[in-house]
Protein backbone atom coordinates (compact mmCIF):
# COMPACT_ATOMS: atom_id res chain seq x y z
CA UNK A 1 97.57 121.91 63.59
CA UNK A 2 97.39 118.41 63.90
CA UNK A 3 101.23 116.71 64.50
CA UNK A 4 100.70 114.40 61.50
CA UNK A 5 100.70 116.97 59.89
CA UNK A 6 103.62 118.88 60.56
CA UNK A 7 105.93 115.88 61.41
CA UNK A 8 108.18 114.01 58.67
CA UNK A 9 107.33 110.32 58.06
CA UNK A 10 109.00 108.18 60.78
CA UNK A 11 108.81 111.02 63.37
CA UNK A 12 107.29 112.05 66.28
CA UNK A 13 106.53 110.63 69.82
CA UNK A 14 104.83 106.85 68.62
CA UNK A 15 107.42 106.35 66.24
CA UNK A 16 110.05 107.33 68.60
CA UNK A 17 108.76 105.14 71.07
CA UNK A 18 108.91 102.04 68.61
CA UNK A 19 112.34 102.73 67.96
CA UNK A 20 113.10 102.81 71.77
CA UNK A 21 111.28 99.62 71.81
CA UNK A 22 113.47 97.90 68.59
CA UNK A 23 117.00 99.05 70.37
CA UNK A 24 115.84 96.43 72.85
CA UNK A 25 114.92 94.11 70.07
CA UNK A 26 117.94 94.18 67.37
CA UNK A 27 121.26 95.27 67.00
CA UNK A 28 120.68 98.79 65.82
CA UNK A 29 124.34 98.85 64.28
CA UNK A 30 123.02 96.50 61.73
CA UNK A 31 120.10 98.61 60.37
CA UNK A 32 120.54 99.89 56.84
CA UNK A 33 116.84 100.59 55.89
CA UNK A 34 113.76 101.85 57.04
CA UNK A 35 110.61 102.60 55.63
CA UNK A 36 107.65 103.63 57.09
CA UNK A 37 103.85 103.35 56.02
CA UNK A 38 101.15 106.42 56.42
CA UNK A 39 100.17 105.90 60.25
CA UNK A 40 96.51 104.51 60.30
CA UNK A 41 93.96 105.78 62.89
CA UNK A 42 90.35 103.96 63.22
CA UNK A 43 87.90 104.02 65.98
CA UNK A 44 90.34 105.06 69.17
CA UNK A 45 93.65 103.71 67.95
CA UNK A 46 96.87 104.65 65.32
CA UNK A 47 98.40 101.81 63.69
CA UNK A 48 101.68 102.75 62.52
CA UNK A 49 104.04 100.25 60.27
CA UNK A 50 107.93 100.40 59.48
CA UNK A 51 109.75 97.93 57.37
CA UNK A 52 113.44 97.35 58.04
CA UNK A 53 116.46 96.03 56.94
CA UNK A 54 119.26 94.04 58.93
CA UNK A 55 122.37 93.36 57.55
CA UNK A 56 124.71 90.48 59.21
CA UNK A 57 127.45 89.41 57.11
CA UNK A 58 126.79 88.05 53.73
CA UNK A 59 123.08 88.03 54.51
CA UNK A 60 120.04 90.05 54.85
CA UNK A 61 117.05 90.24 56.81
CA UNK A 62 113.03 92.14 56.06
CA UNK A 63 111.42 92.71 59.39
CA UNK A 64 108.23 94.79 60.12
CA UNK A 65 108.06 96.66 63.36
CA UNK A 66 104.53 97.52 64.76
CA UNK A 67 102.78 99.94 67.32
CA UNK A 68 99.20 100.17 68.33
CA UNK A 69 98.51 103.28 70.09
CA UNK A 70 95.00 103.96 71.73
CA UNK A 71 94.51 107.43 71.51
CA UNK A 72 90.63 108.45 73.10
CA UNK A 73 88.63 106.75 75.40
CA UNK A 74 89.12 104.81 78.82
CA UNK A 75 92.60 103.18 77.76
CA UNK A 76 93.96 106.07 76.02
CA UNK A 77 98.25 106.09 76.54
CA UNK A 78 98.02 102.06 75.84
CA UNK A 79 100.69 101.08 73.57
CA UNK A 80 101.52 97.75 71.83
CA UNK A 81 104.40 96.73 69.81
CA UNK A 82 105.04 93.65 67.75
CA UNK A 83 108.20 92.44 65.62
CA UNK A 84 107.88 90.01 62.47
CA UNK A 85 110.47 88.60 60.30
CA UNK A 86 109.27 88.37 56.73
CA UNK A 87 111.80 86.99 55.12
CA UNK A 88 115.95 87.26 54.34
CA UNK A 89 118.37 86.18 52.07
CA UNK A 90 121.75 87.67 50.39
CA UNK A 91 122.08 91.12 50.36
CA UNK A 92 121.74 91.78 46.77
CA UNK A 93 118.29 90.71 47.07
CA UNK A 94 116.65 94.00 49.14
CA UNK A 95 114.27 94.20 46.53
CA UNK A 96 113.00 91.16 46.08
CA UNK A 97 113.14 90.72 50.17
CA UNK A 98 111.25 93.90 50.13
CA UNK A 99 108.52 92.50 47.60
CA UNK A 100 107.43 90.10 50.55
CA UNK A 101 106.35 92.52 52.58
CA UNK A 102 102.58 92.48 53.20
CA UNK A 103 100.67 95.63 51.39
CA UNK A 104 97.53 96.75 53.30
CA UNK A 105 94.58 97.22 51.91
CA UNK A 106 93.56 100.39 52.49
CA UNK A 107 96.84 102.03 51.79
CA UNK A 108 97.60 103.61 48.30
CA UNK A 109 100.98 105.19 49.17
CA UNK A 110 104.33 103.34 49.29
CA UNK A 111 106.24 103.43 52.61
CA UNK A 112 108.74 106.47 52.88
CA UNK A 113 112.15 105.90 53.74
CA UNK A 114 113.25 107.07 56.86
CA UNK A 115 117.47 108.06 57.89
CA UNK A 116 118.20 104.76 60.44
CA UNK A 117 120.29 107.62 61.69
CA UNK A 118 116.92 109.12 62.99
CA UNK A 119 115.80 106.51 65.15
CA UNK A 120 119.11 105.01 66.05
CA UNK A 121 121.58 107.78 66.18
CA UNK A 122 125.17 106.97 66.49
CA UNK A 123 126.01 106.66 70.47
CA UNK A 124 128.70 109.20 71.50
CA UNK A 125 131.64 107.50 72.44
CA UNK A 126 133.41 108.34 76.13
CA UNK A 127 136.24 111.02 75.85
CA UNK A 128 138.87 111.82 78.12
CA UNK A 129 138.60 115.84 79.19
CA UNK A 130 142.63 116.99 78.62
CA UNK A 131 144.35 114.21 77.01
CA UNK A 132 143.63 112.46 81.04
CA UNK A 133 142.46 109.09 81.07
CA UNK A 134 140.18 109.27 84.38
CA UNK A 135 139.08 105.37 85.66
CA UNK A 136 135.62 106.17 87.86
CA UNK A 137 137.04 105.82 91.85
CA UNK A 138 140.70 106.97 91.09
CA UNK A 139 141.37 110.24 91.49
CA UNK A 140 138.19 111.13 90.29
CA UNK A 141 136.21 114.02 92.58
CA UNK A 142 133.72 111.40 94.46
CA UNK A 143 137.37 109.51 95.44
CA UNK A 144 139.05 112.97 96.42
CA UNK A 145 135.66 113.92 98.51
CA UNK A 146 135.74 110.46 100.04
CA UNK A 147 139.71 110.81 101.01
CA UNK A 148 138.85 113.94 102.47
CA UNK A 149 135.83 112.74 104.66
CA UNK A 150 138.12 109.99 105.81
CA UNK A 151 141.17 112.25 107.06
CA UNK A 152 138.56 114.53 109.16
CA UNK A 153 137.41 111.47 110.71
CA UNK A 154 140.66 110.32 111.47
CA UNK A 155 141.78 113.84 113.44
């Protein structure tokens, strides 16, 4: 079975691989929307299209995040990414924002939404094993190995 097929909207290795790309891109933390439109194959390549939304503040932003991925022939693996802004304003006005969004031509269904948790999951934060605070290079087991390596030289 084909993985379109199978996979949710917004997942899967290309879409993945875009949101790899957008962590680079934008602050992931400010993400509060996604939507994604039916991926788009022609010829040799997929053409897949997410809309997002960035919040900062009092204010909003509509970008659209793009991959082209070449799928058959010589450059098969090539893959191309592009970021727009399309518009922003206050944050009550998602909908309106969302309204500037270019609609292709050949697409009859509306973008799904996508979980920004999906393609930017929350990063674990560091804990301490025991209650003990350990600083890298004090009393850690490299610095212990080190100390040890040290006192053999020394006898």
């Amino acid at each position: 079975m084909l993985p379109e097929l199978t996979e949710a909207p917004g997942e899967g290795e290309r879409w993945l691989r875009l949101a790899e790309w957008l962590r680079d891109q934008i602050d992931p933390f400010e993400v509060d929307g996604i939507w994604v439109f039916r991926v788009v194959r022609r010829e040799q390549r997929e053409y897949g299209t997410a809309v997002l939304s960035l919040v900062r503040g009092d204010r909003r932003r509509i970008l659209t995040a793009r991959y082209v991925a070449t799928i058959k022939g010589r450059e098969r693996g090539g893959y191309e990414t592009r970021l727009d802004e399309v518009g922003s304003g206050p944050l009550e006005a998602l909908h309106e924002l969302l309204a500037m969004v270019p609609i292709r031509a050949d697409d009859e269904d509306p973008p799904a939404s996508v979980e920004p948790a999906l393609w930017f999951p929350p990063q674990a934060e560091p804990t301490d094993i025991d209650g003990l605070d350990e600083v890298p290079g004090e009393d850690s087991a490299e610095s212990m190995v080190m100390a040890d390596q040290e006192e053999s030289r020394d006898d």
